[in-house]
PDB file of N, CA and C in Angstrom:
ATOM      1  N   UNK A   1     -69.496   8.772  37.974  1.00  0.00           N
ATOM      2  CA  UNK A   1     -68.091   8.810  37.669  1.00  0.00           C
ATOM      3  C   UNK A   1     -67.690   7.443  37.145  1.00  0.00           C
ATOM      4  N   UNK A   2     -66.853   7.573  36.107  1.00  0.00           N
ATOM      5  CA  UNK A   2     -66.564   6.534  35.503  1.00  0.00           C
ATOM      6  C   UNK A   2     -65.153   5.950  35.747  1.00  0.00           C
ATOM      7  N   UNK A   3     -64.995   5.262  37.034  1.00  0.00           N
ATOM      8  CA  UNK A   3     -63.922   4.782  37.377  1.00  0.00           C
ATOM      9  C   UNK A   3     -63.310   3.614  37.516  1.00  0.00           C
ATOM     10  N   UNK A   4     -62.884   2.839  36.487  1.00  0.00           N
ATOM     11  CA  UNK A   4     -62.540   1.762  36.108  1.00  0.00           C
ATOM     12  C   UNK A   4     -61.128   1.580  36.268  1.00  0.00           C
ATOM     13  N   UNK A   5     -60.811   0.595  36.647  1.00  0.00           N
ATOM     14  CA  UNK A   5     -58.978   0.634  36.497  1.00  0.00           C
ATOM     15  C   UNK A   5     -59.187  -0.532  35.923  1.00  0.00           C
ATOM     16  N   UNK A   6     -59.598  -0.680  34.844  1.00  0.00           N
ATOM     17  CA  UNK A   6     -59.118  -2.091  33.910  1.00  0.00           C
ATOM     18  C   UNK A   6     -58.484  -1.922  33.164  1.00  0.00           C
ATOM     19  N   UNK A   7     -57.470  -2.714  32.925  1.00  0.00           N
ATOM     20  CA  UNK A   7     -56.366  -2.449  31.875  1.00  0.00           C
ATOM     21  C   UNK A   7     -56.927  -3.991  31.311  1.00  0.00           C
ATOM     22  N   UNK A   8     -56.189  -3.954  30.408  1.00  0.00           N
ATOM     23  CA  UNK A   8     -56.398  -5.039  29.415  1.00  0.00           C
ATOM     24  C   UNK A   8     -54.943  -5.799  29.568  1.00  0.00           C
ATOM     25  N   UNK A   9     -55.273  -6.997  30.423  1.00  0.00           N
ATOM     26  CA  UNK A   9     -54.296  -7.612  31.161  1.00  0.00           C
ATOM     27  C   UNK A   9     -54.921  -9.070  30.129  1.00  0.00           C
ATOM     28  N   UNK A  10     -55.458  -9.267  28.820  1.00  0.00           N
ATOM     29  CA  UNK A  10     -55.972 -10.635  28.499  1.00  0.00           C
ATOM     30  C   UNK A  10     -54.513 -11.243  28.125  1.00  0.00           C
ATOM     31  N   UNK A  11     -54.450 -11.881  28.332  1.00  0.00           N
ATOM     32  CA  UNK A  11     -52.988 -12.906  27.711  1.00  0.00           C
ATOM     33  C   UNK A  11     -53.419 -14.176  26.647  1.00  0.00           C
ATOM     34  N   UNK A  12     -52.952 -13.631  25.780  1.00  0.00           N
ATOM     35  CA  UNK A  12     -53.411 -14.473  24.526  1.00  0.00           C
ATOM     36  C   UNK A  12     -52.753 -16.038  24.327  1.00  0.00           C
ATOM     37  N   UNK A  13     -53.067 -17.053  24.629  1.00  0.00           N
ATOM     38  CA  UNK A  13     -52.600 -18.088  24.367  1.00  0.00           C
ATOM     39  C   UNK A  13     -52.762 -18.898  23.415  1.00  0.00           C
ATOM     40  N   UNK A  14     -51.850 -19.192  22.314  1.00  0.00           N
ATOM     41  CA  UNK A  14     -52.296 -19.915  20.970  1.00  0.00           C
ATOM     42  C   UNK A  14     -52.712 -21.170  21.460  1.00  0.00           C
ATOM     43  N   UNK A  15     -53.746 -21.782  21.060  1.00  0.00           N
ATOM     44  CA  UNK A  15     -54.275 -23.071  21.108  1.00  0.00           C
ATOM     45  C   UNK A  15     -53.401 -24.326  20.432  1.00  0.00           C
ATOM     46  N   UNK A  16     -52.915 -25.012  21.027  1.00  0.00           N
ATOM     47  CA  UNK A  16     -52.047 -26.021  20.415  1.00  0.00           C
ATOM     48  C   UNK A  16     -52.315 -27.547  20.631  1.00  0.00           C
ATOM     49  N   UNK A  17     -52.745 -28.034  19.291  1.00  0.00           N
ATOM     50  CA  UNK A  17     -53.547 -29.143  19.501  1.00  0.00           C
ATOM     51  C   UNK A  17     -52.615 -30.459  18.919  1.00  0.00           C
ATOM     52  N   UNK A  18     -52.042 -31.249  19.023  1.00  0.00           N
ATOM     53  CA  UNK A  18     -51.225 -32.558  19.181  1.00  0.00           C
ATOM     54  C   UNK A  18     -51.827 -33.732  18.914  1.00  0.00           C
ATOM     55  N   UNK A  19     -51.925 -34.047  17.620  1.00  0.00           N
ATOM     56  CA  UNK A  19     -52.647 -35.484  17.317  1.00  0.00           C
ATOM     57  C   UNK A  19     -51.948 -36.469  18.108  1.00  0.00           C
ATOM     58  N   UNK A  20     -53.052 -37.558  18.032  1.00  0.00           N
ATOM     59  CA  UNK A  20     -52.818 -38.695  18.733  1.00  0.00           C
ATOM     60  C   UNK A  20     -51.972 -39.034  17.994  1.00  0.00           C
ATOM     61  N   UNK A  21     -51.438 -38.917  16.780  1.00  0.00           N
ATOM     62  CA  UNK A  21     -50.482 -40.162  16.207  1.00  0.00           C
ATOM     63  C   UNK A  21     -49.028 -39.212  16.477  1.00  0.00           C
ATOM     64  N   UNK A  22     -48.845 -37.968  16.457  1.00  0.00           N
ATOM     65  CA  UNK A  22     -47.718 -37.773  17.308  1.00  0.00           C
ATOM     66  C   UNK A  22     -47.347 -38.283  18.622  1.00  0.00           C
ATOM     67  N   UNK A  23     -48.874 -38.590  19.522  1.00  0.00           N
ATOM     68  CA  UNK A  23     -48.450 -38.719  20.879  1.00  0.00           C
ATOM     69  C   UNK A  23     -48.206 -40.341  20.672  1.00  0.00           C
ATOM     70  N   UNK A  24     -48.472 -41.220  19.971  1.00  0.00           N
ATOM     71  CA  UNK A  24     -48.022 -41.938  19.660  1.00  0.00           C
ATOM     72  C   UNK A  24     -46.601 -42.512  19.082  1.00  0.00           C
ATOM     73  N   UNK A  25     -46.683 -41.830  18.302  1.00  0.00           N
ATOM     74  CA  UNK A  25     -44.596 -41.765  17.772  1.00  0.00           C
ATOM     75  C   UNK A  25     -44.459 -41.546  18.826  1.00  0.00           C
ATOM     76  N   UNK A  26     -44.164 -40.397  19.805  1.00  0.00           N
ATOM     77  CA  UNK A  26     -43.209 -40.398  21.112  1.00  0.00           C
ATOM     78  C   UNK A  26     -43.358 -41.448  21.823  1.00  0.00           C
ATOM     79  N   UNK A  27     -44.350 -41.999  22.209  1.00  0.00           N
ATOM     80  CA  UNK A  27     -44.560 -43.144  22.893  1.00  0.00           C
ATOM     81  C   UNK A  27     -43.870 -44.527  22.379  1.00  0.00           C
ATOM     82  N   UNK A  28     -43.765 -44.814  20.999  1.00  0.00           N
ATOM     83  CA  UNK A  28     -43.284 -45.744  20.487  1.00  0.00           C
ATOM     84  C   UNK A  28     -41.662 -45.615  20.430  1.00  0.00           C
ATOM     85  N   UNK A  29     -41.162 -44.114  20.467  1.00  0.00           N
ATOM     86  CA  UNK A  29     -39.768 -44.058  20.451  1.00  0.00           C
ATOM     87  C   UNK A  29     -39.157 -43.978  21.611  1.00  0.00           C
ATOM     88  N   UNK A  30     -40.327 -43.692  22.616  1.00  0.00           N
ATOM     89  CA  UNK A  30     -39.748 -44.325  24.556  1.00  0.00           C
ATOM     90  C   UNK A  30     -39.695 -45.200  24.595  1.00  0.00           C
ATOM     91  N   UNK A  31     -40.608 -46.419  24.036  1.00  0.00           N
ATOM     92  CA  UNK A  31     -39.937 -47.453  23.855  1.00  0.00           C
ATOM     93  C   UNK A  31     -39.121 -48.125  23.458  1.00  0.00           C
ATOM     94  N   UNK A  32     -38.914 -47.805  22.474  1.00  0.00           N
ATOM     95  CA  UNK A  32     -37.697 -48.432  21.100  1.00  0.00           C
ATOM     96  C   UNK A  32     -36.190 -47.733  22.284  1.00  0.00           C
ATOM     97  N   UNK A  33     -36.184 -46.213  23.009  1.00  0.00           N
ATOM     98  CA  UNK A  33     -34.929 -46.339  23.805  1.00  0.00           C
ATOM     99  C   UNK A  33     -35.287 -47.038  24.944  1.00  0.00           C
ATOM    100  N   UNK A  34     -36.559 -47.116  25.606  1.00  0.00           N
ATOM    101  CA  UNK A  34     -35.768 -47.986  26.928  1.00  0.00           C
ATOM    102  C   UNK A  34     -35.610 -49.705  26.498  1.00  0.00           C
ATOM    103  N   UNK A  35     -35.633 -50.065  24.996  1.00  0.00           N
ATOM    104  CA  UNK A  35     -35.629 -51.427  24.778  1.00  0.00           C
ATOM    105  C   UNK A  35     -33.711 -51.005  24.610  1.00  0.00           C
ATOM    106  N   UNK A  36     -33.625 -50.316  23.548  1.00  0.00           N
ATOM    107  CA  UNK A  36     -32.181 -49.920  23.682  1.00  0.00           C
ATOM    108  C   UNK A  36     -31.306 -49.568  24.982  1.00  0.00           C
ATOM    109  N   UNK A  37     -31.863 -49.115  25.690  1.00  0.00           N
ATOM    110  CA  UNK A  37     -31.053 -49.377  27.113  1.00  0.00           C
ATOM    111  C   UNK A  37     -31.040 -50.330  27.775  1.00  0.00           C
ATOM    112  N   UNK A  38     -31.926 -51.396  27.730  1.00  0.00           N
ATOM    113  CA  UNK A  38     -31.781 -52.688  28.315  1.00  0.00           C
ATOM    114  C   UNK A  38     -30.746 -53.430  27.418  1.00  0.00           C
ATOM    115  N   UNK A  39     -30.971 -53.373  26.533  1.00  0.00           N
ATOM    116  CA  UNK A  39     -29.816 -54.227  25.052  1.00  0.00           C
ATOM    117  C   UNK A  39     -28.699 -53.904  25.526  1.00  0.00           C
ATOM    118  N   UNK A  40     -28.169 -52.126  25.641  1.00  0.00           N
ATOM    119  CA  UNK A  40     -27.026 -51.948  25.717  1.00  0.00           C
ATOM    120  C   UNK A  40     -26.240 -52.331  27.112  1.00  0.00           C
ATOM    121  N   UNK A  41     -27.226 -52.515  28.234  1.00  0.00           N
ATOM    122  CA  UNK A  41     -26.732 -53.000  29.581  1.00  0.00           C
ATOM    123  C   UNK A  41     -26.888 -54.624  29.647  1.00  0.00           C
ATOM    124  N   UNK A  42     -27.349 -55.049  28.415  1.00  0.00           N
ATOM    125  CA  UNK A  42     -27.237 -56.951  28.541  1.00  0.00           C
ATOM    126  C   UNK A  42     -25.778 -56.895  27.799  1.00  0.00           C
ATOM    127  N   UNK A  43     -25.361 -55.918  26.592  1.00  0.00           N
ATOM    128  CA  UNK A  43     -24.050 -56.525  26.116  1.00  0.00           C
ATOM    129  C   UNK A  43     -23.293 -55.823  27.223  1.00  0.00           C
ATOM    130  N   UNK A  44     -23.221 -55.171  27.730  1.00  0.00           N
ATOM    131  CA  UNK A  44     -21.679 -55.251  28.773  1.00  0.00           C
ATOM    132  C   UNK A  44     -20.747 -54.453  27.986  1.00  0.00           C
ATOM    133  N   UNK A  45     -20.776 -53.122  28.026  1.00  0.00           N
ATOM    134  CA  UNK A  45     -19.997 -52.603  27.355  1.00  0.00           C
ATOM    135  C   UNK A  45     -18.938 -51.097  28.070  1.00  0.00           C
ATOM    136  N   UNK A  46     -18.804 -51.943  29.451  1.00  0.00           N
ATOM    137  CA  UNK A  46     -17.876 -51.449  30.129  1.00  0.00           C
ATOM    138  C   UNK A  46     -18.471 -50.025  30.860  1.00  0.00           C
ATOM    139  N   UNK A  47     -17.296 -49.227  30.688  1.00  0.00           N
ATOM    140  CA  UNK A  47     -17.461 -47.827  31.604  1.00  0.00           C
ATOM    141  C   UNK A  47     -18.550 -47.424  30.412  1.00  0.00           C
ATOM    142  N   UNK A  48     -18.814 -47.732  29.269  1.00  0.00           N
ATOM    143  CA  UNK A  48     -19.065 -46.894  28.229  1.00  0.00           C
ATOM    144  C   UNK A  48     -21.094 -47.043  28.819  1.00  0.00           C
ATOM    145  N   UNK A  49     -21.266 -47.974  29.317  1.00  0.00           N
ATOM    146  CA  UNK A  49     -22.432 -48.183  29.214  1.00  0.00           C
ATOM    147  C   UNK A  49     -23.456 -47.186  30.306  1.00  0.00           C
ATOM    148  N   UNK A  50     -22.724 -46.665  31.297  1.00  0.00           N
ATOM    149  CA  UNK A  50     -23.133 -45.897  31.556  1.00  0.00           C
ATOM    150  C   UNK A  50     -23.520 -44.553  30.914  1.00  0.00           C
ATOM    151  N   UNK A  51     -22.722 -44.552  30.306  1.00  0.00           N
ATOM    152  CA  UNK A  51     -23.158 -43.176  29.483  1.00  0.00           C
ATOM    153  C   UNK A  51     -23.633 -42.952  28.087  1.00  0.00           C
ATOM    154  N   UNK A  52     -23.484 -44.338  27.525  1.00  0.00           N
ATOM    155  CA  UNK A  52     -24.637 -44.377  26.676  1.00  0.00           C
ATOM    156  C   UNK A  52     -26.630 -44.413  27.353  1.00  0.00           C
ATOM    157  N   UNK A  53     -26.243 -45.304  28.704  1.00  0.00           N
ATOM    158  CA  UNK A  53     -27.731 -44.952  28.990  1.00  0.00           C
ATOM    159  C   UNK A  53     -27.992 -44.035  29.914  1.00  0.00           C
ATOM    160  N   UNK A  54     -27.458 -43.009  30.467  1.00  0.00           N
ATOM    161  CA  UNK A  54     -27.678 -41.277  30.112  1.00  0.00           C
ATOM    162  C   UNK A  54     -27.970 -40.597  29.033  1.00  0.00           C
ATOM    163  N   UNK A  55     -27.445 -41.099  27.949  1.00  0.00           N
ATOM    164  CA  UNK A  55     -27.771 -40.255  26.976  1.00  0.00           C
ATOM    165  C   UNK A  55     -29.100 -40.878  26.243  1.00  0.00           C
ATOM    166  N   UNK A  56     -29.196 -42.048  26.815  1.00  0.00           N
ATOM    167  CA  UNK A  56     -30.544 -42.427  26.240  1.00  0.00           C
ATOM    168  C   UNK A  56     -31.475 -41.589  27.041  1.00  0.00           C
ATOM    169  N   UNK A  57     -31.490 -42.016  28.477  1.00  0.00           N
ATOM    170  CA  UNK A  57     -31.988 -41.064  29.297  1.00  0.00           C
ATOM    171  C   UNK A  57     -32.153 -39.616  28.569  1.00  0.00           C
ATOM    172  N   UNK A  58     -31.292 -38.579  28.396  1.00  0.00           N
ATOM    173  CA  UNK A  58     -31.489 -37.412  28.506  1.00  0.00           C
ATOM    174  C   UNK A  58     -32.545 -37.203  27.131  1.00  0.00           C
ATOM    175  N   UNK A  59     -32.485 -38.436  25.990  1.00  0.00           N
ATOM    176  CA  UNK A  59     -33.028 -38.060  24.821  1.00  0.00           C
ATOM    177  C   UNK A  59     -34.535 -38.789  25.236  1.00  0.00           C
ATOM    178  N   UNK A  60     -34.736 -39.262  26.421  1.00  0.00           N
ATOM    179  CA  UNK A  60     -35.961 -39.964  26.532  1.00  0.00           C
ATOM    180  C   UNK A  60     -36.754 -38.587  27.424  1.00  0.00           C
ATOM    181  N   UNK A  61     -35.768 -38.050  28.216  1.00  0.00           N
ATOM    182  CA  UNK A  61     -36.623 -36.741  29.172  1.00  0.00           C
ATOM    183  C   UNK A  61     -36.955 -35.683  27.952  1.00  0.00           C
ATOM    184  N   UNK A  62     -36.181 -35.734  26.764  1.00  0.00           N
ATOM    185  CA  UNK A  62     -36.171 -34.298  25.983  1.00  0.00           C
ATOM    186  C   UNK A  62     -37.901 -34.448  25.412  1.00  0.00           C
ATOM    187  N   UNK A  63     -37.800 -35.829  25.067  1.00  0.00           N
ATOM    188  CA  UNK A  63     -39.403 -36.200  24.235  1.00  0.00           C
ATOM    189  C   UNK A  63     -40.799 -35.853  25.346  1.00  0.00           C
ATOM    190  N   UNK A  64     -40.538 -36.209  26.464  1.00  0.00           N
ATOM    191  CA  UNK A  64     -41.409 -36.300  27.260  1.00  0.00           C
ATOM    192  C   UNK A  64     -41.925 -35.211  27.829  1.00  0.00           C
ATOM    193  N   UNK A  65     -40.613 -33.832  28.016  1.00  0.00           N
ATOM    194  CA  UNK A  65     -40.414 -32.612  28.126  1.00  0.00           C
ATOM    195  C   UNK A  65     -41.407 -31.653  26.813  1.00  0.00           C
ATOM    196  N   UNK A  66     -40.708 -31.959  26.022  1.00  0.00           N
ATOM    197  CA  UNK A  66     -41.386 -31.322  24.538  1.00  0.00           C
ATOM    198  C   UNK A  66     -42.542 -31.782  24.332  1.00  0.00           C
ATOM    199  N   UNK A  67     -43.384 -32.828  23.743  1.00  0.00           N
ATOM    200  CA  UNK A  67     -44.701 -33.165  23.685  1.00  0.00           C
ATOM    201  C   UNK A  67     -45.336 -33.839  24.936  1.00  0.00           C
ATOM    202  N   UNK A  68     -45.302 -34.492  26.017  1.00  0.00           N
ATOM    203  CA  UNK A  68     -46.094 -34.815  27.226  1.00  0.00           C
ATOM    204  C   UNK A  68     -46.286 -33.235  27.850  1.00  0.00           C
ATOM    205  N   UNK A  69     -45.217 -32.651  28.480  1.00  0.00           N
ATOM    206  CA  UNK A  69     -45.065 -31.693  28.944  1.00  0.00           C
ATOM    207  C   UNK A  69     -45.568 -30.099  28.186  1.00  0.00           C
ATOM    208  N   UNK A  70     -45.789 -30.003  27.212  1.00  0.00           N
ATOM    209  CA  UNK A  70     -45.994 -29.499  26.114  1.00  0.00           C
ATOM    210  C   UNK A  70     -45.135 -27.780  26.360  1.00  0.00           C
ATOM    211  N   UNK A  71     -43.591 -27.983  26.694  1.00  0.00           N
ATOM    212  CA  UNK A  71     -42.500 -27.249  26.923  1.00  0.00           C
ATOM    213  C   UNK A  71     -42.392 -26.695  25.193  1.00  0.00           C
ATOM    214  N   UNK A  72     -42.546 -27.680  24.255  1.00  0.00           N
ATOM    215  CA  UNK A  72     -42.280 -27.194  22.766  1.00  0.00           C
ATOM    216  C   UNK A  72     -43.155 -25.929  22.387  1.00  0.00           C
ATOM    217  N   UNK A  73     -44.313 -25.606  23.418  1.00  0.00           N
ATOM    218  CA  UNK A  73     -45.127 -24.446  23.045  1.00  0.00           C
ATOM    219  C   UNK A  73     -44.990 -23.288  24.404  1.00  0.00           C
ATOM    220  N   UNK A  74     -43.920 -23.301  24.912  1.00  0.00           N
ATOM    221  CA  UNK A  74     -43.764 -22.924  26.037  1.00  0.00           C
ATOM    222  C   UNK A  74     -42.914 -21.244  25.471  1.00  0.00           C
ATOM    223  N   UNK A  75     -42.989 -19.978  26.616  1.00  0.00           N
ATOM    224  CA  UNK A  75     -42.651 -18.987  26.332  1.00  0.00           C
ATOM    225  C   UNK A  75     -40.965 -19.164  26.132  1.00  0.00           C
ATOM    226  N   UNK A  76     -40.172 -17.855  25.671  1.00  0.00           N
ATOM    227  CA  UNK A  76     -38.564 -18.281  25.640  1.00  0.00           C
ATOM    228  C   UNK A  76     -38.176 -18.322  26.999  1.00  0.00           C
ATOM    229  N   UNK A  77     -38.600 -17.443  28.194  1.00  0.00           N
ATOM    230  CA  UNK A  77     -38.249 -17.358  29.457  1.00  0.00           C
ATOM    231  C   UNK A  77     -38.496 -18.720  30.043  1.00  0.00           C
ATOM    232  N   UNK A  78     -39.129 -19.174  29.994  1.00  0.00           N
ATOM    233  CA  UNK A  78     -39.416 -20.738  30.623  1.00  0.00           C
ATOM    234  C   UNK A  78     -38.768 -21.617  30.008  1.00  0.00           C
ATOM    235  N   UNK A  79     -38.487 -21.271  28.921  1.00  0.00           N
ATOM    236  CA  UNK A  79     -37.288 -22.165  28.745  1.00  0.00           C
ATOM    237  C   UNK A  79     -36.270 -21.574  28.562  1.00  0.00           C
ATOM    238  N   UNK A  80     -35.873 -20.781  28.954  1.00  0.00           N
ATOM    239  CA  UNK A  80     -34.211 -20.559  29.465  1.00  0.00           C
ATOM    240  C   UNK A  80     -33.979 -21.077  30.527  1.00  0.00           C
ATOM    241  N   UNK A  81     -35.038 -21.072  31.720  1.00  0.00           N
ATOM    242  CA  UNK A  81     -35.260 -21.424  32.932  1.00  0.00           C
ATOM    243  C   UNK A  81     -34.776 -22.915  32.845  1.00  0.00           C
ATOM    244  N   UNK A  82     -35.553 -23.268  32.034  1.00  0.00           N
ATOM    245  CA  UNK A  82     -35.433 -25.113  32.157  1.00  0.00           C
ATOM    246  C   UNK A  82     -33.784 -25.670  31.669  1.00  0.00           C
ATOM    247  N   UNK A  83     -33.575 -24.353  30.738  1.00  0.00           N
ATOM    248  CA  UNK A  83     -32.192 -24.999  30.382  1.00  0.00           C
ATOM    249  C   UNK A  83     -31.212 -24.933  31.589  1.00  0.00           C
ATOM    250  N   UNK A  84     -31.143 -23.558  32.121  1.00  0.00           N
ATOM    251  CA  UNK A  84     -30.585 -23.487  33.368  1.00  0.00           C
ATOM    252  C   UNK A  84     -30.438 -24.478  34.515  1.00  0.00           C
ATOM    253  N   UNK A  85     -31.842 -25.093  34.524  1.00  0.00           N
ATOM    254  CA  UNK A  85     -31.776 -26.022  35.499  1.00  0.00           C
ATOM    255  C   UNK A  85     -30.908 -27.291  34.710  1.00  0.00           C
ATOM    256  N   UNK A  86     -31.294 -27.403  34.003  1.00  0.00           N
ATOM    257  CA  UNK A  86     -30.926 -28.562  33.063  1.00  0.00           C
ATOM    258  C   UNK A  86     -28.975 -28.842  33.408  1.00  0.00           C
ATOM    259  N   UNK A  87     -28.727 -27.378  32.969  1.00  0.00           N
ATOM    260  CA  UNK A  87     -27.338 -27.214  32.645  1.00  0.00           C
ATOM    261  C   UNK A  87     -26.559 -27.514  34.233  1.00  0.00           C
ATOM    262  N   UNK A  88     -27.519 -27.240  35.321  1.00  0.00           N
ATOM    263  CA  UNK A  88     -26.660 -26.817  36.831  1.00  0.00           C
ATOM    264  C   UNK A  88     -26.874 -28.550  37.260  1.00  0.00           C
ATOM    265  N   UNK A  89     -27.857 -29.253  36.623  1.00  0.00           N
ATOM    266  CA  UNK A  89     -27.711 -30.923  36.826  1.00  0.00           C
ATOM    267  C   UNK A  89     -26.395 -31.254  36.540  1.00  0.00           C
ATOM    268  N   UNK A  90     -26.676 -31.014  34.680  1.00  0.00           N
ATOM    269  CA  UNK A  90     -25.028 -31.555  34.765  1.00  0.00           C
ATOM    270  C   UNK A  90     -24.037 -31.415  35.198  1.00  0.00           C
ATOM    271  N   UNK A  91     -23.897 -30.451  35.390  1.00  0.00           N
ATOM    272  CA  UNK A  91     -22.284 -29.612  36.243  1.00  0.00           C
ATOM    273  C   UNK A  91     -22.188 -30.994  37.698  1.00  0.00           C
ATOM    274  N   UNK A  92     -23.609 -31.070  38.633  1.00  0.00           N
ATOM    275  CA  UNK A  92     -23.476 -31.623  39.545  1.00  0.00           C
ATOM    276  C   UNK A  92     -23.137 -33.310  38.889  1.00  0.00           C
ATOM    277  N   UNK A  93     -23.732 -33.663  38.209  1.00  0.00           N
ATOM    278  CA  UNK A  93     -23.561 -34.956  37.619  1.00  0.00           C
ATOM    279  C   UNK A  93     -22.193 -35.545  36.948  1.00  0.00           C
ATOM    280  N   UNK A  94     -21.433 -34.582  36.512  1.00  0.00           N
ATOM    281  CA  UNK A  94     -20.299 -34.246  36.021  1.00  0.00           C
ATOM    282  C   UNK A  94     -19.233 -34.034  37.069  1.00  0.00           C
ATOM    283  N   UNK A  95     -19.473 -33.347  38.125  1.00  0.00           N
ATOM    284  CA  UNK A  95     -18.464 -33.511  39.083  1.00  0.00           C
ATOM    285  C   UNK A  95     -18.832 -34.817  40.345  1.00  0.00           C
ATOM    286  N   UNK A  96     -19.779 -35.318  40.271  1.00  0.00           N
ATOM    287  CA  UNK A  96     -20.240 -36.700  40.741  1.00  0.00           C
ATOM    288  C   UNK A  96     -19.332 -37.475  40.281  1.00  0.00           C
ATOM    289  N   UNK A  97     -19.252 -37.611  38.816  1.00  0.00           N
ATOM    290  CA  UNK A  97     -18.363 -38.489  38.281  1.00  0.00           C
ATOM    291  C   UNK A  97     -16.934 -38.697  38.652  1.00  0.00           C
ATOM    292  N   UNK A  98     -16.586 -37.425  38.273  1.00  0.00           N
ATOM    293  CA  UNK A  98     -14.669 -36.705  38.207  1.00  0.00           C
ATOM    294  C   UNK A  98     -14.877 -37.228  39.738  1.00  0.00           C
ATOM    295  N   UNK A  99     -15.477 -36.805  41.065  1.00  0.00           N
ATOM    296  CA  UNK A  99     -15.107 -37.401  42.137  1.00  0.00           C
ATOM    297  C   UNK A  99     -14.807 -38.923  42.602  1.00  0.00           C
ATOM    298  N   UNK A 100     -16.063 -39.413  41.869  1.00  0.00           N
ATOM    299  CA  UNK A 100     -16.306 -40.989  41.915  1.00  0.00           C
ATOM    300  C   UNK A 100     -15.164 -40.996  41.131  1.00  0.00           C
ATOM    301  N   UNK A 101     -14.780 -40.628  40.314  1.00  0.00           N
ATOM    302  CA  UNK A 101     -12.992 -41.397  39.225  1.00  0.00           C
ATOM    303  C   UNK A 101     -12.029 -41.507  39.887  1.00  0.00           C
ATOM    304  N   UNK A 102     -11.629 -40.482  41.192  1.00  0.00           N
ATOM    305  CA  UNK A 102     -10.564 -40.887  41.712  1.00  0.00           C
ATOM    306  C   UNK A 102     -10.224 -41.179  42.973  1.00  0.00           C
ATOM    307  N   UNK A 103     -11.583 -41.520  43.494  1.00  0.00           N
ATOM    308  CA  UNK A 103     -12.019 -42.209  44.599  1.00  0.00           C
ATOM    309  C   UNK A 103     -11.890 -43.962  44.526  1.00  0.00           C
ATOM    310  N   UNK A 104     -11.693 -44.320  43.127  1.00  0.00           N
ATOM    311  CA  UNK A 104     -11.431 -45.866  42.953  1.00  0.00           C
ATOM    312  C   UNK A 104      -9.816 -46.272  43.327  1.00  0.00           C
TER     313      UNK A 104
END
């Protein structure tokens, strides 16, 4: 008797291969922002400076996310996921703030 329960469960994964000189550009442009976030916290540029280096931040996690992490070859569900999480940071980070504002 020929009783097999194999289904054809193979999951095809495209091979995705990332030259060194991309992983390089990212690497050189983590640097070039965290040199820019030190610059922008030596000039002193008030309330503003915080949130310019968040946003350096968030554009330094996006690189590291996309090619270290290799999220740029990732299914759409996993990244809805990530945005989700992404999005429920800010909300908390965002009302961190608005609290801290009128707590001074």
């Amino acid at each position: 008797m020929n009783d097999h329960h194999s289904t054809d469960h193979t999951h095809h994964e495209e091979a995705h291969v990332i030259e060194y000189g991309k992983y390089i550009f990212v690497w050189l442009a983590l640097i070039a922002f965290t040199g820019i976030t030190v610059t922008a916290a030596g000039i002193g540029l008030g309330n503003w400076t915080i949130v310019l280096a968040l946003l350096i931040a968030s554009a330094k996690s996006w690189y590291v996310m996309n090619y270290f992490m290799h999220l740029k070859y990732e299914d759409r569900v996993f990244k809805t996921f990530i945005v989700v999480a992404l999005i429920t940071l800010a909300i908390f980070i965002a009302f961190t703030f608005w609290d801290y504002s009128f707590t001074r």
